[in-house]
Protein backbone atom coordinates (compact mmCIF):
# COMPACT_ATOMS: atom_id res chain seq x y z
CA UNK A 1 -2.80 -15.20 11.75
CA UNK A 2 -5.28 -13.96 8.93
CA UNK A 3 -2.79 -11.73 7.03
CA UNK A 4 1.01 -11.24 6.10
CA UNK A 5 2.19 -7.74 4.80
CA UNK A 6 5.36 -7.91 3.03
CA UNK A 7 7.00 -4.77 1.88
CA UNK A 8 8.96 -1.82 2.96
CA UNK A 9 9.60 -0.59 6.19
CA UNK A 10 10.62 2.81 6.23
CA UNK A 11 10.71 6.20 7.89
CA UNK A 12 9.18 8.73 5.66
CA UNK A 13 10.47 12.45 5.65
CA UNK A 14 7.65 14.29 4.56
CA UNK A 15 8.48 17.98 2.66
CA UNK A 16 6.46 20.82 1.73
CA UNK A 17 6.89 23.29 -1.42
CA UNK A 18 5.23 26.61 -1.21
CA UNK A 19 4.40 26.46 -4.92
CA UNK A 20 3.72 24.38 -7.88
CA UNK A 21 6.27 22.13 -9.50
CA UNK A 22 5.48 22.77 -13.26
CA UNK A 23 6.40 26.64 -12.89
CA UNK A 24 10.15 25.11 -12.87
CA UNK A 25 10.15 23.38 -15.38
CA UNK A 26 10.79 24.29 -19.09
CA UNK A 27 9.49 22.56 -21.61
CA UNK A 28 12.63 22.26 -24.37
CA UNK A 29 14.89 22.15 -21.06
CA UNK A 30 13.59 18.65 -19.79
CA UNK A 31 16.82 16.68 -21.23
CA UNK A 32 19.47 19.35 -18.64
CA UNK A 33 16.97 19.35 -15.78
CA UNK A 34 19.02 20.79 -12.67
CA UNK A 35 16.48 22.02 -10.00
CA UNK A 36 16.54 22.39 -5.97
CA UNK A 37 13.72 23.09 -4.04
CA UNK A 38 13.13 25.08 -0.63
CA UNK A 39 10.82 23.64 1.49
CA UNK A 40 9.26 24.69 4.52
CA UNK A 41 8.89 22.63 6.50
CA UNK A 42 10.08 18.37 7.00
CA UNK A 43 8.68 16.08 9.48
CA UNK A 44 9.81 12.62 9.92
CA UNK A 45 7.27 10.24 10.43
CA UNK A 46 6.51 6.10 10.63
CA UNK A 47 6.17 4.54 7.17
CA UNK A 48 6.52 1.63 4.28
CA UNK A 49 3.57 0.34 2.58
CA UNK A 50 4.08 -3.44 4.74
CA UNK A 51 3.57 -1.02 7.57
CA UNK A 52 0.99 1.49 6.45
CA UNK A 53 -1.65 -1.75 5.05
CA UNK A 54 -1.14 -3.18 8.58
CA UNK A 55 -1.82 -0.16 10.28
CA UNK A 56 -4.97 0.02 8.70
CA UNK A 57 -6.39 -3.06 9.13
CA UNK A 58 -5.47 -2.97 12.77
CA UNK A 59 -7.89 0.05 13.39
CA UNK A 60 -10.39 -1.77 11.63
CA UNK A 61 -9.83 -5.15 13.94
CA UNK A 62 -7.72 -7.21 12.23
CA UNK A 63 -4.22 -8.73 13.84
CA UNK A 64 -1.98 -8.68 11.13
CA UNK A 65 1.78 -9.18 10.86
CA UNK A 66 4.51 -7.45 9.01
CA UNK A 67 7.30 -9.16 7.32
CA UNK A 68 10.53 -7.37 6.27
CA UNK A 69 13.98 -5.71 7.21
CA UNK A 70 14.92 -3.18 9.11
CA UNK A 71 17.65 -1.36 10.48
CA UNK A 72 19.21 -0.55 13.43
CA UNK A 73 17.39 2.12 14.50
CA UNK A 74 13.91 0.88 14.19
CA UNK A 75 13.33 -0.13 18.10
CA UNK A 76 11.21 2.65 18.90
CA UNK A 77 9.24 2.11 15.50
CA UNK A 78 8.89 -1.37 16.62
CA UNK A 79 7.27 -1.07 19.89
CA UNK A 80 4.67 1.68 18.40
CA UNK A 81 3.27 -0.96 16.03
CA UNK A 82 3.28 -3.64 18.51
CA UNK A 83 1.34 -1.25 20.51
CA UNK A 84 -0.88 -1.47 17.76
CA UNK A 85 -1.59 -4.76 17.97
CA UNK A 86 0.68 -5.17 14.73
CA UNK A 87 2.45 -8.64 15.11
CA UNK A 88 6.34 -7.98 14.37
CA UNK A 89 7.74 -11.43 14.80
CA UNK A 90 8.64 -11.37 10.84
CA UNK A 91 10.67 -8.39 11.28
CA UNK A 92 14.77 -9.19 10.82
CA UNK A 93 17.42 -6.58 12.23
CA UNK A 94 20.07 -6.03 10.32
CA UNK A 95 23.23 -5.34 11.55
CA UNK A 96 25.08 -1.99 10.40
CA UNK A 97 22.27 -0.64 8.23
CA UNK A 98 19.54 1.70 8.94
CA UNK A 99 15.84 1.51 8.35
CA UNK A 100 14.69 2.19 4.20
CA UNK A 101 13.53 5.64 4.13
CA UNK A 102 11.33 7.85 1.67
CA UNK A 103 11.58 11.40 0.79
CA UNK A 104 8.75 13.02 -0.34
CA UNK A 105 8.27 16.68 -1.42
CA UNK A 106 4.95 17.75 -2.07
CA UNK A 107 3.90 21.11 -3.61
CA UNK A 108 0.39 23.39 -3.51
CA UNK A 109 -1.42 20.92 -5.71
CA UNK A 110 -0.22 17.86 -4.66
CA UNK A 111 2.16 16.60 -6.98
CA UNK A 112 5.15 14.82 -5.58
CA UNK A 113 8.93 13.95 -6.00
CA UNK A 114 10.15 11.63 -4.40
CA UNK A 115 13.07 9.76 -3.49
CA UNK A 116 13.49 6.07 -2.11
CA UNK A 117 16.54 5.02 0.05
CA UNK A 118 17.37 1.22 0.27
CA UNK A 119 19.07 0.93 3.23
CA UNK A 120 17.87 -2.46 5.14
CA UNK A 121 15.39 -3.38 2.70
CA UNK A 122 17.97 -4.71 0.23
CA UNK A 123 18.62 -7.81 2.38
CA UNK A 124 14.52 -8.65 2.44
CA UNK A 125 15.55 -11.96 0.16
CA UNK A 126 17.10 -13.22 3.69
CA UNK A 127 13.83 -13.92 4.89
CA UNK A 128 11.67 -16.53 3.87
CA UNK A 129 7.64 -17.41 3.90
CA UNK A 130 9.12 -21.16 3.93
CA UNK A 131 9.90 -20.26 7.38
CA UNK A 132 6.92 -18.76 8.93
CA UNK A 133 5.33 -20.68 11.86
CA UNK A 134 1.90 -21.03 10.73
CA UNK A 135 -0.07 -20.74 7.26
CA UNK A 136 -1.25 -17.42 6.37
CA UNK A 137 -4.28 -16.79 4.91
CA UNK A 138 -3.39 -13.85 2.67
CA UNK A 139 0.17 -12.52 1.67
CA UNK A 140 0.66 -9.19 0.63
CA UNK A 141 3.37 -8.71 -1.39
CA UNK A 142 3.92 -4.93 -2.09
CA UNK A 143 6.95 -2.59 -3.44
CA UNK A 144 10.16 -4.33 -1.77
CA UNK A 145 13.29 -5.40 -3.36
CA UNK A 146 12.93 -6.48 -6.44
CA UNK A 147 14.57 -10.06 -5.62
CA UNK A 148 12.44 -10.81 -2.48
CA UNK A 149 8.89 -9.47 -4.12
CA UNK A 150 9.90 -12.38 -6.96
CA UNK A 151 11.03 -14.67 -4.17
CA UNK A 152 7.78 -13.89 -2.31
CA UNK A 153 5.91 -14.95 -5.28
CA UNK A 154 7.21 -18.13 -6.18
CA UNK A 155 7.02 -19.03 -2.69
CA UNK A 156 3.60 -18.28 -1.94
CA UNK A 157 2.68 -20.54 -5.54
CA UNK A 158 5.03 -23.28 -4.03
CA UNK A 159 3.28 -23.17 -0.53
CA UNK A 160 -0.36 -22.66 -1.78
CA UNK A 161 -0.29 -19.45 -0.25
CA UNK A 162 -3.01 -16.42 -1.46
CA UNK A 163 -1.60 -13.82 -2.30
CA UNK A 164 -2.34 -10.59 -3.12
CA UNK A 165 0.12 -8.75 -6.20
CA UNK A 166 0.58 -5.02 -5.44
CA UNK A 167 3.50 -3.95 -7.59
CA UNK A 168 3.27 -0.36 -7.07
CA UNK A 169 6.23 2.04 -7.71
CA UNK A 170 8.64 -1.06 -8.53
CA UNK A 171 6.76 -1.91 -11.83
CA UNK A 172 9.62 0.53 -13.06
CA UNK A 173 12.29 -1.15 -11.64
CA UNK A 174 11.41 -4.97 -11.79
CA UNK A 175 11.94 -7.32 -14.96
CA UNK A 176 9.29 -8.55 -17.35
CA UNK A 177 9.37 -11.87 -16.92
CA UNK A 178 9.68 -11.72 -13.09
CA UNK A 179 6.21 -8.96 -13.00
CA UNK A 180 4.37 -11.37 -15.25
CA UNK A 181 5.06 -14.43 -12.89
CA UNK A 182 3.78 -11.90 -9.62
CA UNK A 183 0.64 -11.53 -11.75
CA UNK A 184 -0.20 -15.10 -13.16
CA UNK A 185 0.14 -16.53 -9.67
CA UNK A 186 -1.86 -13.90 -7.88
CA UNK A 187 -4.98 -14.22 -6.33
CA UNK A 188 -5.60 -10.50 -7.03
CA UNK A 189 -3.95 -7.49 -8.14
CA UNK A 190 -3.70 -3.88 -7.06
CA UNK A 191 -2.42 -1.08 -9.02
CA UNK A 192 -2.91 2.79 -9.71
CA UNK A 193 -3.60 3.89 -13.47
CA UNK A 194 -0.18 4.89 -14.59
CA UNK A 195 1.18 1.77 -13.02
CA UNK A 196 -1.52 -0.50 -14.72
CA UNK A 197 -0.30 0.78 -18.07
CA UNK A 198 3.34 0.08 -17.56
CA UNK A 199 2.58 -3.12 -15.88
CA UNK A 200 1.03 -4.45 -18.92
CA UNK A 201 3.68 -2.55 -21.60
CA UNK A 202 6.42 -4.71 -19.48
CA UNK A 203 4.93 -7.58 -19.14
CA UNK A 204 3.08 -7.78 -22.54
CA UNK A 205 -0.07 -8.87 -21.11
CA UNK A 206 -3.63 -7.46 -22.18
CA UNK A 207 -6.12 -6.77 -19.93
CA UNK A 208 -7.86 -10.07 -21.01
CA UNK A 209 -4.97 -11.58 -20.63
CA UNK A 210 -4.52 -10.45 -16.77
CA UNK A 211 -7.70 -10.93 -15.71
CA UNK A 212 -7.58 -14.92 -16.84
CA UNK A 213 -5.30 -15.31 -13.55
CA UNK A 214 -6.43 -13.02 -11.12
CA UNK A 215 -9.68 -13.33 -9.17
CA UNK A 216 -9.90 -10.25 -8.79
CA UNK A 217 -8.36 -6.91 -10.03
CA UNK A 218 -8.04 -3.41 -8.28
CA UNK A 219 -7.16 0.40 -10.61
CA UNK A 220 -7.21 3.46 -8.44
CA UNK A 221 -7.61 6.21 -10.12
CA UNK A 222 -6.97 9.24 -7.60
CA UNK A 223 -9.91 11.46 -7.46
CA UNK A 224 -12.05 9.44 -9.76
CA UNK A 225 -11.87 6.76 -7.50
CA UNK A 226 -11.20 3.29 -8.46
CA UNK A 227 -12.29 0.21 -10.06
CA UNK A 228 -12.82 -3.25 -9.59
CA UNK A 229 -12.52 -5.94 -12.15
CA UNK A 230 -14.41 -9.63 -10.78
CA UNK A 231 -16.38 -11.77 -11.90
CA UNK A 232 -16.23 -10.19 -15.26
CA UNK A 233 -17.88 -7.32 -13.84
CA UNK A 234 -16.32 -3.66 -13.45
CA UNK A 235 -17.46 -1.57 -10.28
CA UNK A 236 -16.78 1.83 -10.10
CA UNK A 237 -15.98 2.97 -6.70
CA UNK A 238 -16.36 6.79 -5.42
CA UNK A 239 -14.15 8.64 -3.21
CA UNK A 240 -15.14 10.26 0.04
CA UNK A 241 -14.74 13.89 -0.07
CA UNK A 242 -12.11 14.68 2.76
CA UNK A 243 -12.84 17.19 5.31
CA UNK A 244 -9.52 18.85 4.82
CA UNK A 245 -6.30 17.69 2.54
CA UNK A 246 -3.04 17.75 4.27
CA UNK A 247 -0.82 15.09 2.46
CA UNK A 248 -1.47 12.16 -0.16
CA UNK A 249 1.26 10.01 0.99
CA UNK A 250 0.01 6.98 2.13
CA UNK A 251 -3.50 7.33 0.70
CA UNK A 252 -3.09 4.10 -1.56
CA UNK A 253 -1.88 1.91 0.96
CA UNK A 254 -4.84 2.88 3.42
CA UNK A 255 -7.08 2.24 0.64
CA UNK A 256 -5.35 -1.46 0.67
CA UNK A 257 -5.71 -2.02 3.80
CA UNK A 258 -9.67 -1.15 4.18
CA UNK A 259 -10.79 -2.92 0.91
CA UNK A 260 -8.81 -5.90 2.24
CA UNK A 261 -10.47 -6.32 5.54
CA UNK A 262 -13.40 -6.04 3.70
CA UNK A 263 -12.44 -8.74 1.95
CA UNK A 264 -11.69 -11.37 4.80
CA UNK A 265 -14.88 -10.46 6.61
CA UNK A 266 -16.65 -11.73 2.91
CA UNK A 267 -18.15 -8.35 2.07
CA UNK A 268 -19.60 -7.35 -1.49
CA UNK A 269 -17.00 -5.87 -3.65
CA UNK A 270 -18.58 -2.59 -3.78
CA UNK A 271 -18.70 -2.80 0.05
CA UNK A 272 -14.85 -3.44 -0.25
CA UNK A 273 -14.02 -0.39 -2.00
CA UNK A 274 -15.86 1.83 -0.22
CA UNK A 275 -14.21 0.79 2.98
CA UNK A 276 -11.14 1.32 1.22
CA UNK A 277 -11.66 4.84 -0.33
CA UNK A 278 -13.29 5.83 3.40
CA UNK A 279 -9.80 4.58 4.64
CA UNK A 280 -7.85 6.37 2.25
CA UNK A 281 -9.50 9.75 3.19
CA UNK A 282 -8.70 9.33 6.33
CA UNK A 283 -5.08 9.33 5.88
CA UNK A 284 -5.51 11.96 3.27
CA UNK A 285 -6.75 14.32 5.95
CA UNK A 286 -3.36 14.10 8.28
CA UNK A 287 -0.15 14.97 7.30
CA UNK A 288 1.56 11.06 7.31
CA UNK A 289 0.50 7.99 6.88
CA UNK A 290 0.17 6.04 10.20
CA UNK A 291 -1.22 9.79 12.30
CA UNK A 292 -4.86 9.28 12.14
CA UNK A 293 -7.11 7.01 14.21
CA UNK A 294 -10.37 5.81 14.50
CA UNK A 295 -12.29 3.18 15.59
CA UNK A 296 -14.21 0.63 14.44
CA UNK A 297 -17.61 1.82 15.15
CA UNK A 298 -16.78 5.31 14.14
CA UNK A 299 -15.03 4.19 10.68
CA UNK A 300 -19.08 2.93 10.25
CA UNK A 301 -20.50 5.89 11.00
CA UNK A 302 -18.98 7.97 8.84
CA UNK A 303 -19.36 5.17 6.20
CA UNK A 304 -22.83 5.33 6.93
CA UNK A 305 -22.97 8.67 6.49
CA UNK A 306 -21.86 8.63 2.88
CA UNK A 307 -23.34 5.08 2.04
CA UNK A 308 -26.62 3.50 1.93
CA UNK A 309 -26.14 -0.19 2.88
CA UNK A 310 -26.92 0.69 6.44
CA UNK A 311 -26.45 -2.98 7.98
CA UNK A 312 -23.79 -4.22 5.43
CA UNK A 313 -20.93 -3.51 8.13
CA UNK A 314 -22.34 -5.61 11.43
CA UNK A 315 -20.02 -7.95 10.76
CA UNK A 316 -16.94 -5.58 11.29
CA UNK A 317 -18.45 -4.59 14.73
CA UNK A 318 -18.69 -8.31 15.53
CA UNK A 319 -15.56 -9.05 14.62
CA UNK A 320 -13.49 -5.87 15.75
């Protein structure tokens, strides 16, 4: 097995707001804030980052697994991903709880509120990496319970395990100490803007002082793309312009999985980020994050179409 995805596992209910967030809100009013918004329209749909990284790696020919809790009613969920040749061995039932699930509400421009509900994922520091049957080559470890994405950590150091640090949404929500021993054991590190500025207020680490234990770092930065901090090098890393936008949710964890099967195949890094900005507009263009498809050859293609390295992705056709 090349790669473990830790993380949530969650149904997402996806919301839409015919109009723009800030035209509620008042500026000297912020402290009282009391606001409820009609939507029109909510679908529920497959989600959790563990999830959403596997998913894409499995349309670009990877088998990886997932590794987390769930709830009771997560059978049907279950058999789609095994139909995607998503490996859900890791997974642990738990009795009398239902699946984590996200509420998102997105308005005209984009912007989002969302909400996060437990629910099964609170018991993910049951589960162990001690016990897997076989040594991974990668771990993800991305937004969980706070106790098992520490537990994760310390386990993968203890094992030998790679792992890749992708903090996400629980920078806000897990301690200091416990963020800055995710990041000095990592082999890399993934994080948007905002979150790479509160990552390093709560840990008190520099950006010098990161990069001394991480192979490899990863900032995206929405429509300006990302970067990519190796080899004390910085490479800057374009998005591809979507045919249509229908929904941002998701977009960062597509853009996880892509750069990271770049990775394992031993690509350049600015071959890496590519593949995972062209995988992140993919899911921008659908409305949730596990709806589009594509194969291999075509996901070259329409890199192809936008890059020049013309023969740089053979080795994902050979290996898909």
């Amino acid at each position: 097995m090349t790669i473990v995805c830790t993380g949530s596992i969650a149904y997402d209910y996806l919301m839409t707001f015919p109009g723009k967030f800030r035209d509620q809100l008042i500026a000297d009013k912020l402290e009282n804030v009391s606001l409820s918004f009609l939507v029109d329209s909510m679908v529920k749909q497959r989600g959790g980052v563990a999830p959403n990284i596997a998913y894409t790696l499995a349309l670009l020919g990877d088998r990886p697994a997932v590794m987390g809790t769930v709830g009771e009613d997560f059978g049907e969920y279950r058999e789609w991903l095994e139909e995607q040749k998503i490996d859900t061995s890791l997974v642990k039932k738990i009795e009398g709880k239902f699946t984590a699930s996200f509420f998102a509400n997105t308005d005209l421009v984009n912007n989002q509120i969302s909400s996060f509900y437990t629910g099964a994922m609170a018991h993910a520091s049951e589960i162990s990496l001690r016990e897997l049957p076989y040594k991974p080559e990668l771990v993800v470890i991305s937004p969980n319970d706070p106790q098992a994405m520490y537990q994760y950590s310390l386990e993968c150091q203890e094992l030998g395990i790679p792992y890749l640090f992708d903090p996400s949404q629980q920078v806000a929500r897990n301690p200091g100490d416990q963020l800055c021993a995710g990041v000095k054991g990592a082999e890399s590190l993934f994080v948007n803007e905002y979150e790479y500025e509160l990552l390093q207020k709560h840990t008190c680490m520099s950006e010098a002082e990161i990069l001394e234990h991480v192979k490899f770092m990863v900032v995206t930065c929405g429509e300006k793309g990302a970067r990519i901090y190796a080899g004390g090098q910085v490479y800057t890393v374009p998005t591809v312009p979507p045919v249509q936008i229908a929904d941002p949710t998701g977009v960062g964890d597509a853009f996880r999985g892509g750069f990271l099967r770049g990775y394992m195949l031993g690509f350049d890094w600015l071959t890496c980020g590519r593949m995972g900005a062209l995988a992140a507009t993919y899911v921008l263009e659908q409305h949730g994050t596990q709806n589009h498809h594509y194969t291999p050859a075509e996901f070259v293609a329409r890199y192809r179409q936008h890059f020049d390295d013309q023969g740089v992705l053979n080795a994902l056709l050979a290996n898909s």
